[in-house]
N, C-alpha and C. Protein backbone atom coordinates (compact mmCIF):
# COMPACT_ATOMS: atom_id res chain seq x y z
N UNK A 1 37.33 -168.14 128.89
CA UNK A 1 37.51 -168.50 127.53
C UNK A 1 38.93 -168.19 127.10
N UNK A 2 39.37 -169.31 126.16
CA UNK A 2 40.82 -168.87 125.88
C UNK A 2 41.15 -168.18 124.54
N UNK A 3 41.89 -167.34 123.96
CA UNK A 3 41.86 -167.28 122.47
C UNK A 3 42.74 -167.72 122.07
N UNK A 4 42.78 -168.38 121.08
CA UNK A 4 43.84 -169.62 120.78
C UNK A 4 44.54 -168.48 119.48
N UNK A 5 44.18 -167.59 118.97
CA UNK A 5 44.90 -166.41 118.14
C UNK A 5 46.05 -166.08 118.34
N UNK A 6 46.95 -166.12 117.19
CA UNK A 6 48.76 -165.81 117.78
C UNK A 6 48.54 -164.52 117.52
N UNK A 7 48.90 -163.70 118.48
CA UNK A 7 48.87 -162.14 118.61
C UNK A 7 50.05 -161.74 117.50
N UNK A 8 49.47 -160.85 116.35
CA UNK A 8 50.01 -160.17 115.59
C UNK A 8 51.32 -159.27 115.61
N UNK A 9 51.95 -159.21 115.25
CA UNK A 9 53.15 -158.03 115.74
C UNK A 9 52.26 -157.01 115.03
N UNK A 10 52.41 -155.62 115.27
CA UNK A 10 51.92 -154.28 114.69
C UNK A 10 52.66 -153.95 114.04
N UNK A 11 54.08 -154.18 113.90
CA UNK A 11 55.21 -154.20 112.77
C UNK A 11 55.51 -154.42 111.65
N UNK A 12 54.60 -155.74 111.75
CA UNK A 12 54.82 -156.55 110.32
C UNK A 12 53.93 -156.26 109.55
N UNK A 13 53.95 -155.62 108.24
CA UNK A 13 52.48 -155.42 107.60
C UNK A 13 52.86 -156.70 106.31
N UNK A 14 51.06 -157.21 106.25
CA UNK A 14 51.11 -158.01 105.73
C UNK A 14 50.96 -157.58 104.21
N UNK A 15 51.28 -157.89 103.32
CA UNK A 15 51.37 -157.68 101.67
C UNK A 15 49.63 -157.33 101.31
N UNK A 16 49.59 -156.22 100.90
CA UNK A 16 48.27 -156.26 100.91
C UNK A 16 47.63 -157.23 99.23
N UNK A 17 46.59 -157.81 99.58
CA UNK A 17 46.19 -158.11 97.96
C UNK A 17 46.19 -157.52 96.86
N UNK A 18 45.36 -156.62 97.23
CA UNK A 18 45.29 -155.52 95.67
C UNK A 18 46.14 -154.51 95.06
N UNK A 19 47.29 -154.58 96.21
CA UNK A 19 48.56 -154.35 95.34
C UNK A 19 49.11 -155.41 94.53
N UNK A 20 49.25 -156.83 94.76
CA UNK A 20 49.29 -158.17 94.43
C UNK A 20 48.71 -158.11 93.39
N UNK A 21 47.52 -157.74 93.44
CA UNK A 21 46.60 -157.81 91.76
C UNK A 21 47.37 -156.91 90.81
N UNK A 22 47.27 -156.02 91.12
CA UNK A 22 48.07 -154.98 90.04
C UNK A 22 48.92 -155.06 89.89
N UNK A 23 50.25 -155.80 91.00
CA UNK A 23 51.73 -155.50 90.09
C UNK A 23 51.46 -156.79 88.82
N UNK A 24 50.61 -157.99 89.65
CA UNK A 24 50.56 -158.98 88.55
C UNK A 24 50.07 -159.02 87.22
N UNK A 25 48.88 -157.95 87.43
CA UNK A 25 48.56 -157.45 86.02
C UNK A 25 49.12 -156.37 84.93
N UNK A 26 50.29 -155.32 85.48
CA UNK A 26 50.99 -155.12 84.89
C UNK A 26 51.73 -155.90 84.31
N UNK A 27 52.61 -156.81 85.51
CA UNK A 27 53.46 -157.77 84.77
C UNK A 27 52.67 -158.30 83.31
N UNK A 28 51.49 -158.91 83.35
CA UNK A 28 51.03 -159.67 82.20
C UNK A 28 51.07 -158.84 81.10
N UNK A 29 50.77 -157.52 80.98
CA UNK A 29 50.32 -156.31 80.45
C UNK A 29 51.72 -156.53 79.41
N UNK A 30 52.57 -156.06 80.27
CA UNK A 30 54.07 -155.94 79.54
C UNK A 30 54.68 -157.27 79.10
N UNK A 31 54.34 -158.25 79.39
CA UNK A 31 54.45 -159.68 78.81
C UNK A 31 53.91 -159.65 77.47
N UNK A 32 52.61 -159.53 77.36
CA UNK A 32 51.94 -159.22 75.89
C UNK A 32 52.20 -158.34 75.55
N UNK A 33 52.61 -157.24 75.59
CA UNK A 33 53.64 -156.34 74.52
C UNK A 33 54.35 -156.38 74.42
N UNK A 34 55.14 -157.44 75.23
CA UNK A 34 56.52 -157.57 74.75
C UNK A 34 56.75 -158.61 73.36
N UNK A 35 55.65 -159.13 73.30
CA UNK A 35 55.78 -160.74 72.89
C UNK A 35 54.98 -160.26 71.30
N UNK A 36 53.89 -159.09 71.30
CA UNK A 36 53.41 -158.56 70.23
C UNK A 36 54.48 -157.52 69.81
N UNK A 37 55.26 -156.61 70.41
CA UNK A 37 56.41 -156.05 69.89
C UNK A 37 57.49 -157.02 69.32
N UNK A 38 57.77 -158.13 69.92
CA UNK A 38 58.71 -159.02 68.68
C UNK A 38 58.40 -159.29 67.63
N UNK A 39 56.74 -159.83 67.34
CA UNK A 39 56.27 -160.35 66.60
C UNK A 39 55.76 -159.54 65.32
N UNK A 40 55.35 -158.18 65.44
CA UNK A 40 55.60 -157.17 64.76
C UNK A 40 57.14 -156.63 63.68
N UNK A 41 58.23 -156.76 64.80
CA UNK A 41 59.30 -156.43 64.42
C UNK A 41 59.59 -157.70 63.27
N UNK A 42 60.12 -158.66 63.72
CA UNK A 42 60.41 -160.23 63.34
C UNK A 42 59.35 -160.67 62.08
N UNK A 43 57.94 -160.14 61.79
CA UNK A 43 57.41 -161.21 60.48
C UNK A 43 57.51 -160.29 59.63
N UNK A 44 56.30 -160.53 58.82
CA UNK A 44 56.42 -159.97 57.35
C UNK A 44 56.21 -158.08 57.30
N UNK A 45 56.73 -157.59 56.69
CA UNK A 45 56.70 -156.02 56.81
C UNK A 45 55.41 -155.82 55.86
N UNK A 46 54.59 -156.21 55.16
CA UNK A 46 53.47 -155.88 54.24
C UNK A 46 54.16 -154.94 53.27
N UNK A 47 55.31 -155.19 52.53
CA UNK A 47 55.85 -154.18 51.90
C UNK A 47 56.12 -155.24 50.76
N UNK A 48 55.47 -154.99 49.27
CA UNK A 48 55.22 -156.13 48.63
C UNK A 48 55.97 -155.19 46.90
N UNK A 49 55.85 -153.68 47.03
CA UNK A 49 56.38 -153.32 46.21
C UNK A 49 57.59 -152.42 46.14
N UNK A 50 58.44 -152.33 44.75
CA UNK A 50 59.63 -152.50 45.17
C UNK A 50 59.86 -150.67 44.85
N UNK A 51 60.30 -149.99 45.38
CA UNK A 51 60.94 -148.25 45.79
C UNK A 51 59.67 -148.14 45.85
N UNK A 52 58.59 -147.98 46.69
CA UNK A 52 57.49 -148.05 47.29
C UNK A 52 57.12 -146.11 47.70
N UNK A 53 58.69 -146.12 47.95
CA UNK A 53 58.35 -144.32 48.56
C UNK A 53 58.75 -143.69 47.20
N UNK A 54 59.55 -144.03 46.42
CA UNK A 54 59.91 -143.47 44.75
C UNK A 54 58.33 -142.95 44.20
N UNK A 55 57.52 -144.10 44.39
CA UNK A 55 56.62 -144.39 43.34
C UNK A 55 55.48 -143.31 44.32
N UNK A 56 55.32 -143.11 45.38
CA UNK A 56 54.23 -142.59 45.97
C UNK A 56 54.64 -141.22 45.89
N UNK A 57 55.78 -140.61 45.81
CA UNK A 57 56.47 -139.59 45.65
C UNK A 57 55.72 -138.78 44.21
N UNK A 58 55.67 -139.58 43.14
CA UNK A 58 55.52 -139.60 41.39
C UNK A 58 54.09 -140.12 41.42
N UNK A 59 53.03 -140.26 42.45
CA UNK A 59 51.88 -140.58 42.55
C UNK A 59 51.10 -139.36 41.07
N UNK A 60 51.15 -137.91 42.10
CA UNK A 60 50.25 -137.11 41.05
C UNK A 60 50.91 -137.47 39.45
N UNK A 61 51.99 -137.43 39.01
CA UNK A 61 52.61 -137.83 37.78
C UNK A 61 51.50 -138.97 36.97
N UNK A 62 51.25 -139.75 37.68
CA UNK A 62 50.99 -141.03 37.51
C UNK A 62 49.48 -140.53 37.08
N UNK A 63 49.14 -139.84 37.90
CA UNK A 63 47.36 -139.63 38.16
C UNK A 63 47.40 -138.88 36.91
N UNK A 64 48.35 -137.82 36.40
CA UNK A 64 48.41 -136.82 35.04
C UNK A 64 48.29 -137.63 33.51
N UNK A 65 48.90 -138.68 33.68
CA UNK A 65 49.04 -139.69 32.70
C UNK A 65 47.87 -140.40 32.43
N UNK A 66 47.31 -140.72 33.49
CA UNK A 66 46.02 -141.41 33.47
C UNK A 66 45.20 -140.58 32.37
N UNK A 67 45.25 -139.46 33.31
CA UNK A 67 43.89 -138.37 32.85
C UNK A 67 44.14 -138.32 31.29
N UNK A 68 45.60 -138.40 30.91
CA UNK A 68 46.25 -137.86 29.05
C UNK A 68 45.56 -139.15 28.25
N UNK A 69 45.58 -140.29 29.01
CA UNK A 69 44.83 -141.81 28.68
C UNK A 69 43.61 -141.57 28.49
N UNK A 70 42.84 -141.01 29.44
CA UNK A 70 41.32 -140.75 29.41
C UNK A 70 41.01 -140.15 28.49
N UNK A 71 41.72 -139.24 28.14
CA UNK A 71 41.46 -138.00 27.02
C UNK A 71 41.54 -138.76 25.89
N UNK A 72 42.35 -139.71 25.49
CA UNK A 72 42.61 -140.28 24.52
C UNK A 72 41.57 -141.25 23.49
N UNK A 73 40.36 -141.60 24.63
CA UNK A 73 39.36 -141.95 24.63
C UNK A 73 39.17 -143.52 24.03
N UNK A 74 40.67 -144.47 24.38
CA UNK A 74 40.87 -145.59 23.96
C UNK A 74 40.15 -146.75 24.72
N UNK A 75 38.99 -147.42 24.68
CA UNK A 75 38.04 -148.22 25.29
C UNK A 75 39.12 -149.47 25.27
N UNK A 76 38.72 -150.27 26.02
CA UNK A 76 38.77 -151.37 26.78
C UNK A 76 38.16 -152.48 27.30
N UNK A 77 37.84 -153.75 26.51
CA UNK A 77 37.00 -154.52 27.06
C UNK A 77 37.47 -155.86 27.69
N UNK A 78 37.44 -156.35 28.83
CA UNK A 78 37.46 -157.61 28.95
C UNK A 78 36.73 -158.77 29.28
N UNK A 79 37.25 -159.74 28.96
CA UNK A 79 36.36 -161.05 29.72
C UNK A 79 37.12 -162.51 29.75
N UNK A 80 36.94 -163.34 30.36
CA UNK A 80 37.90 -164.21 30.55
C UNK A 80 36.75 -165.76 30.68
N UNK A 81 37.54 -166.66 30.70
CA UNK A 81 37.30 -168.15 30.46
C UNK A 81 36.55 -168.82 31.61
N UNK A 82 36.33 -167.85 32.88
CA UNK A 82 35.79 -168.81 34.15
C UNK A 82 37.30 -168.74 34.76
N UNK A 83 38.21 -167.92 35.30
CA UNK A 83 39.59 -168.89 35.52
C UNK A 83 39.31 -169.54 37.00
N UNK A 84 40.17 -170.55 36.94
CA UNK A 84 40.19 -171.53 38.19
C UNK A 84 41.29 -171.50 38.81
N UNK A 85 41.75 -171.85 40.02
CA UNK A 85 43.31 -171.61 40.84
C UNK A 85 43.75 -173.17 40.15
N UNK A 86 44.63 -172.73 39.39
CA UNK A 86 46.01 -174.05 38.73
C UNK A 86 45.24 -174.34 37.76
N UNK A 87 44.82 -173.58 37.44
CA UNK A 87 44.47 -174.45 35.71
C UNK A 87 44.38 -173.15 34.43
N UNK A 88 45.01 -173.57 33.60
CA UNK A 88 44.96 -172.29 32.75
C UNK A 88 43.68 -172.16 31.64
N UNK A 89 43.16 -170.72 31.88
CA UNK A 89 42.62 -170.01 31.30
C UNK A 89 43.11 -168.86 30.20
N UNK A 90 41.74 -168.68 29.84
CA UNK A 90 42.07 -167.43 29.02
C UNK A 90 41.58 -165.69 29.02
N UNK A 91 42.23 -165.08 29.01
CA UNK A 91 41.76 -163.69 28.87
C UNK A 91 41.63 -163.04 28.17
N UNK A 92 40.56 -162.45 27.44
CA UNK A 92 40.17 -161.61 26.29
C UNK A 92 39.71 -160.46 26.27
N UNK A 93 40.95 -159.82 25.15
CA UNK A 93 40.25 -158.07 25.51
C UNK A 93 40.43 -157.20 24.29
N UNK A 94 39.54 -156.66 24.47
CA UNK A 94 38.85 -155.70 23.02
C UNK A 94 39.57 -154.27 23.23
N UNK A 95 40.56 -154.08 22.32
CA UNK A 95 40.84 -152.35 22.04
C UNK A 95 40.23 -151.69 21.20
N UNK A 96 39.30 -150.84 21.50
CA UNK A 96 39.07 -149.90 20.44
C UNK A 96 39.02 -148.48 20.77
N UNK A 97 39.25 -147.61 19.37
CA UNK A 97 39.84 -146.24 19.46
C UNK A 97 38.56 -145.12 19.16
N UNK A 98 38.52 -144.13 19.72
CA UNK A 98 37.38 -143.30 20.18
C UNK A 98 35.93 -143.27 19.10
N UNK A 99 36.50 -143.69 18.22
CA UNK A 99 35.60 -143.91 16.57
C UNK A 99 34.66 -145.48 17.23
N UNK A 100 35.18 -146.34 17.28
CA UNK A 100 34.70 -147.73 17.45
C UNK A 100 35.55 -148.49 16.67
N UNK A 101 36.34 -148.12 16.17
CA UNK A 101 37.52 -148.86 15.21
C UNK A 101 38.28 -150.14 16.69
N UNK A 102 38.71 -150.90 15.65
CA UNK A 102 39.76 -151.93 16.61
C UNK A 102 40.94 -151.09 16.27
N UNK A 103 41.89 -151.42 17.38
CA UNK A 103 43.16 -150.50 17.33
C UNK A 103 43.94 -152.17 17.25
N UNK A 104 44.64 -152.21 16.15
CA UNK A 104 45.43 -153.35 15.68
C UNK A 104 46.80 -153.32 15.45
N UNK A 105 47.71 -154.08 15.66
CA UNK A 105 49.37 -153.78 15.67
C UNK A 105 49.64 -153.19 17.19
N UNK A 106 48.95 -153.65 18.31
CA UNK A 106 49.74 -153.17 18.87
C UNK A 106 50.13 -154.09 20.13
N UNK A 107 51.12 -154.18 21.19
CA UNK A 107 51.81 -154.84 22.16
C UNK A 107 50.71 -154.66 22.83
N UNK A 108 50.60 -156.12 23.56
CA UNK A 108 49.66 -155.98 25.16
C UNK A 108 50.64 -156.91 25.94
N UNK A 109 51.41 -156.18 27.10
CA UNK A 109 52.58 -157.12 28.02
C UNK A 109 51.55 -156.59 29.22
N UNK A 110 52.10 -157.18 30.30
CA UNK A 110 51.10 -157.14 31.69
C UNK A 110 51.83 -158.12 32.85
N UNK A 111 50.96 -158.16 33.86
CA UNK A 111 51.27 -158.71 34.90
C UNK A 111 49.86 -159.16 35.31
N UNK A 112 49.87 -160.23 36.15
CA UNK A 112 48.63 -160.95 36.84
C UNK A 112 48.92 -160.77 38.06
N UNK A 113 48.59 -159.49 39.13
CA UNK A 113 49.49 -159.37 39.98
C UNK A 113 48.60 -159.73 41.35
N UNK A 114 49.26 -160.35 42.28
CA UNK A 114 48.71 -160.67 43.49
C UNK A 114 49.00 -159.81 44.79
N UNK A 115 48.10 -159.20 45.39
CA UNK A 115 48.25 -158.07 46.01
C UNK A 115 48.73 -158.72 47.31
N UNK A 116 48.08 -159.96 47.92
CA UNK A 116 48.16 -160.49 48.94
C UNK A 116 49.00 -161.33 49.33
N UNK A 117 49.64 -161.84 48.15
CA UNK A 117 50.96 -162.86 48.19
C UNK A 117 51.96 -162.21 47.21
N UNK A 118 53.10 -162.25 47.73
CA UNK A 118 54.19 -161.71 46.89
C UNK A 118 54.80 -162.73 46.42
N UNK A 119 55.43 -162.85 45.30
CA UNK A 119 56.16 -164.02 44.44
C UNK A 119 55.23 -165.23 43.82
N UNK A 120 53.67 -164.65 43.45
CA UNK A 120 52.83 -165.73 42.94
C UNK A 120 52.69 -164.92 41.61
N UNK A 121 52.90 -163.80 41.47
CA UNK A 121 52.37 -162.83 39.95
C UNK A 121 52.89 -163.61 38.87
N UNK A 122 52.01 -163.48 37.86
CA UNK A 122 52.00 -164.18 36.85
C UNK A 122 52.10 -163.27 35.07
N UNK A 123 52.96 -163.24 34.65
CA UNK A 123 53.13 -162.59 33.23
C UNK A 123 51.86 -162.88 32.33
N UNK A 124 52.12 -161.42 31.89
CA UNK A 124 50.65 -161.62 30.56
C UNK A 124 51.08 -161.40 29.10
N UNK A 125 51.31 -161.92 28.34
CA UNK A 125 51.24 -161.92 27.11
C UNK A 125 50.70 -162.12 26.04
N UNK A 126 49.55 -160.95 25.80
CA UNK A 126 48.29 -161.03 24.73
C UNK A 126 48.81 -161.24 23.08
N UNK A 127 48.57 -162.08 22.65
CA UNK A 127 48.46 -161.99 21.02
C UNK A 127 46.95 -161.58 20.22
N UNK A 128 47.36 -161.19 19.18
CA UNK A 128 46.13 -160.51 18.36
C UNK A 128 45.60 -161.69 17.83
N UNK A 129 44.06 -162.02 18.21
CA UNK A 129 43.53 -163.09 17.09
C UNK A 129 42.85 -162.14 16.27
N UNK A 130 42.72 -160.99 15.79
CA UNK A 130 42.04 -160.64 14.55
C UNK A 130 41.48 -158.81 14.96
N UNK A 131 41.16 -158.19 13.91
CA UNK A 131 40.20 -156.96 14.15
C UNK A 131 40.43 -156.55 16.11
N UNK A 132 41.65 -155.92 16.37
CA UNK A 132 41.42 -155.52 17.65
C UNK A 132 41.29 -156.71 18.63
N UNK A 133 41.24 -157.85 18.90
CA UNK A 133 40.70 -158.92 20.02
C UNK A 133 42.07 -159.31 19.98
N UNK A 134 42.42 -159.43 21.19
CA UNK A 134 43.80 -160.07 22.17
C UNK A 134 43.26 -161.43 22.78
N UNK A 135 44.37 -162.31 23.36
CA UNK A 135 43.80 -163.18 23.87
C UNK A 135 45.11 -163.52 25.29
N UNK A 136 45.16 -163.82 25.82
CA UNK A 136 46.43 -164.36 26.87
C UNK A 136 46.28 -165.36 27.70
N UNK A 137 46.63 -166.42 27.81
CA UNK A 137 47.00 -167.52 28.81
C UNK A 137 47.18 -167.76 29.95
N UNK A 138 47.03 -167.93 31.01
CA UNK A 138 47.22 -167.70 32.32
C UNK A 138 47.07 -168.64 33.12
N UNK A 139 47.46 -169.20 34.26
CA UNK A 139 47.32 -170.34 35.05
C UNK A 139 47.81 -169.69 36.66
N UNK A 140 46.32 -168.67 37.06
CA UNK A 140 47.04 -168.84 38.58
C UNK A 140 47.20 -169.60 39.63
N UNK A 141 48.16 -169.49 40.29
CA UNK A 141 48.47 -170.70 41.22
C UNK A 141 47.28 -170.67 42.56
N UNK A 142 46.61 -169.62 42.80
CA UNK A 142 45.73 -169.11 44.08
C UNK A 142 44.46 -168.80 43.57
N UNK A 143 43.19 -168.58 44.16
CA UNK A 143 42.38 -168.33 44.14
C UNK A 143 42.33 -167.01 44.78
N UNK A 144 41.08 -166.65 44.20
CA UNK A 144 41.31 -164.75 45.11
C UNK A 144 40.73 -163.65 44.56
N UNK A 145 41.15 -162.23 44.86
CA UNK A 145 41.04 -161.22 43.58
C UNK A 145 42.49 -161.01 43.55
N UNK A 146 42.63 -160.84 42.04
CA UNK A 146 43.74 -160.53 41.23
C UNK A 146 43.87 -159.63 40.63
N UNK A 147 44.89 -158.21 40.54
CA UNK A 147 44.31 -156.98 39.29
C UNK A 147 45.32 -157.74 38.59
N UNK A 148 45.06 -157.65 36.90
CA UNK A 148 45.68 -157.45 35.61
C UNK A 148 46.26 -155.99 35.16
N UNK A 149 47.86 -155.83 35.11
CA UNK A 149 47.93 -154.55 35.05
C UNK A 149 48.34 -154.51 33.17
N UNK A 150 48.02 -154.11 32.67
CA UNK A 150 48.55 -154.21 31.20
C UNK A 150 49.43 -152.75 30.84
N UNK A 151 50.29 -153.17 29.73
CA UNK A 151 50.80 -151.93 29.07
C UNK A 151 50.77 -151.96 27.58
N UNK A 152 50.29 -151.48 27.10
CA UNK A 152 49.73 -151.48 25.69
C UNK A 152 51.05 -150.31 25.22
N UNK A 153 51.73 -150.88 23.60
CA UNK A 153 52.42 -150.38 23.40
C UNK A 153 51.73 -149.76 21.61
N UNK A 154 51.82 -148.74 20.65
CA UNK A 154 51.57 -149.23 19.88
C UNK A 154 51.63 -147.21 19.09
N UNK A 155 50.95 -147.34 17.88
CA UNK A 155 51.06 -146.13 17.53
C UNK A 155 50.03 -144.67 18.16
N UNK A 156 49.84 -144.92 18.90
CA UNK A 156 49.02 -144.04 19.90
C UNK A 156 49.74 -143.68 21.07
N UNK A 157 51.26 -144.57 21.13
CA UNK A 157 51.98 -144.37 22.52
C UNK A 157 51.55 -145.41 23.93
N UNK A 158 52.41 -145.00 24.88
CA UNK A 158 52.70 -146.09 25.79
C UNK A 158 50.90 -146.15 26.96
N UNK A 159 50.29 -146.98 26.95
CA UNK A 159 48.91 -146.93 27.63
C UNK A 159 49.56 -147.95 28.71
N UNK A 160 48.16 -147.51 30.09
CA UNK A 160 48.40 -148.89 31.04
C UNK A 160 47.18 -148.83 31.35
N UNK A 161 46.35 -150.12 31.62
CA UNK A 161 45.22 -150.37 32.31
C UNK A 161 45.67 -151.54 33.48
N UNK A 162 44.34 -151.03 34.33
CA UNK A 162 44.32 -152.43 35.32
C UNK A 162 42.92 -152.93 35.24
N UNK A 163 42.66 -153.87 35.43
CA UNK A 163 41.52 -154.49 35.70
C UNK A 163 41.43 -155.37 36.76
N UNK A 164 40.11 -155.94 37.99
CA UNK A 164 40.48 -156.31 38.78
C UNK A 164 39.90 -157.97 38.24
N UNK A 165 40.56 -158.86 38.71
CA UNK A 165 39.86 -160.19 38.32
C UNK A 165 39.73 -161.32 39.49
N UNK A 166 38.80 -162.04 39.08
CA UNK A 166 38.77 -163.21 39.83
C UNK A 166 38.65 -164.35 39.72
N UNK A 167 39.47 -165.15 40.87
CA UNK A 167 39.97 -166.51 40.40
C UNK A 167 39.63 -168.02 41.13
N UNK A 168 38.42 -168.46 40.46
CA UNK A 168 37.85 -169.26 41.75
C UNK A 168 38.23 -170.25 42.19
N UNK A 169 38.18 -170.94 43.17
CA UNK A 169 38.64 -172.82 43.25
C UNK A 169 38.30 -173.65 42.35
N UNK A 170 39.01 -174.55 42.42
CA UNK A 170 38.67 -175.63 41.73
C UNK A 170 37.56 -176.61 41.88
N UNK A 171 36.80 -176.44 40.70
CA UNK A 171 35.76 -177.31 41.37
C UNK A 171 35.83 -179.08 41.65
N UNK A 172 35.32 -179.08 42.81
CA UNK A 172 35.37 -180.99 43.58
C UNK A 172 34.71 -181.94 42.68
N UNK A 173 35.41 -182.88 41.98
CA UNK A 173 34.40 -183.75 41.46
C UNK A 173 33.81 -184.99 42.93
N UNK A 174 32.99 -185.26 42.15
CA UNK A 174 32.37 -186.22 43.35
C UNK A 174 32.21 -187.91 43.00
């Protein structure tokens, strides 16, 4: 019988596979982190507000003020029109002072602020229709949740509330 087999050198070692597997799967390894480390670096930083470390710094400050608000025992009511994304609505909100009195004469300025998109926030400017009731205008461009941050100016001193709101699609006619 013949063996038709080309006799091996004992010299030559052949590449083994499963080293083959692994350098190749490192390679891939470091391919995708390389490619998620650009992509990290290069898009959006999620950094939407502005001296961000100022303000977290002056956090407890912030939390002290609140509490001087709370004490103050100035209620807060709102409610709004149904709002829809691009179409303007309205927002309505009740001040009253620890008695049940309307608190009247005073500034309501604000923001319609979008947590998730930066450069869509929308200004609030409440006027008094009567006895304590504000009213403000609004047309957001997105659908979503939205907080309302207000600053009430008036003879009781500088107040801020937020409230969170929501803003649905537009409904499809058919």
């Amino acid at each position: 019988m013949s063996d038709n087999r080309v006799p091996r050198d004992p010299h030559k070692q052949r590449l083994n596979p499963w080293l083959l597997g692994i350098i190749i799967s490192f390679i891939v390894v470091l391919g995708v982190n390389a490619v998620m480390i650009y992509q990290s670096v290069h898009t959006f930083s999620g950094v939407t507000t502005a001296n961000h470390y100022e303000q977290g710094k002056a956090f407890n400050t912030l939390l002290a003020e609140r509490q001087k608000q709370k004490d103050l025992g100035i209620s807060v009511s709102y409610s709004d029109s149904g709002l829809l994304k691009g179409e303007m609505g309205t927002i309505r909100l009740s001040f009253r002072d620890p008695g049940g009195n309307p608190l009247t004469g005073i500034k309501v300025t604000g923001l319609l602020y979008r947590n998730a998109h930066a450069g869509v926030d929308q200004p609030v400017t409440a006027v008094e229709t009567g006895s304590g009731n504000y009213e403000a205008r609004v047309t957001p461009p997105e659908a979503g949740l939205w907080e309302m941050r207000l600053d009430v100016t008036g003879r009781m001193g500088p107040l801020h509330f937020n409230q969170p709101i929501t803003v649905g699609e537009k409904k499809r006619e058919l």
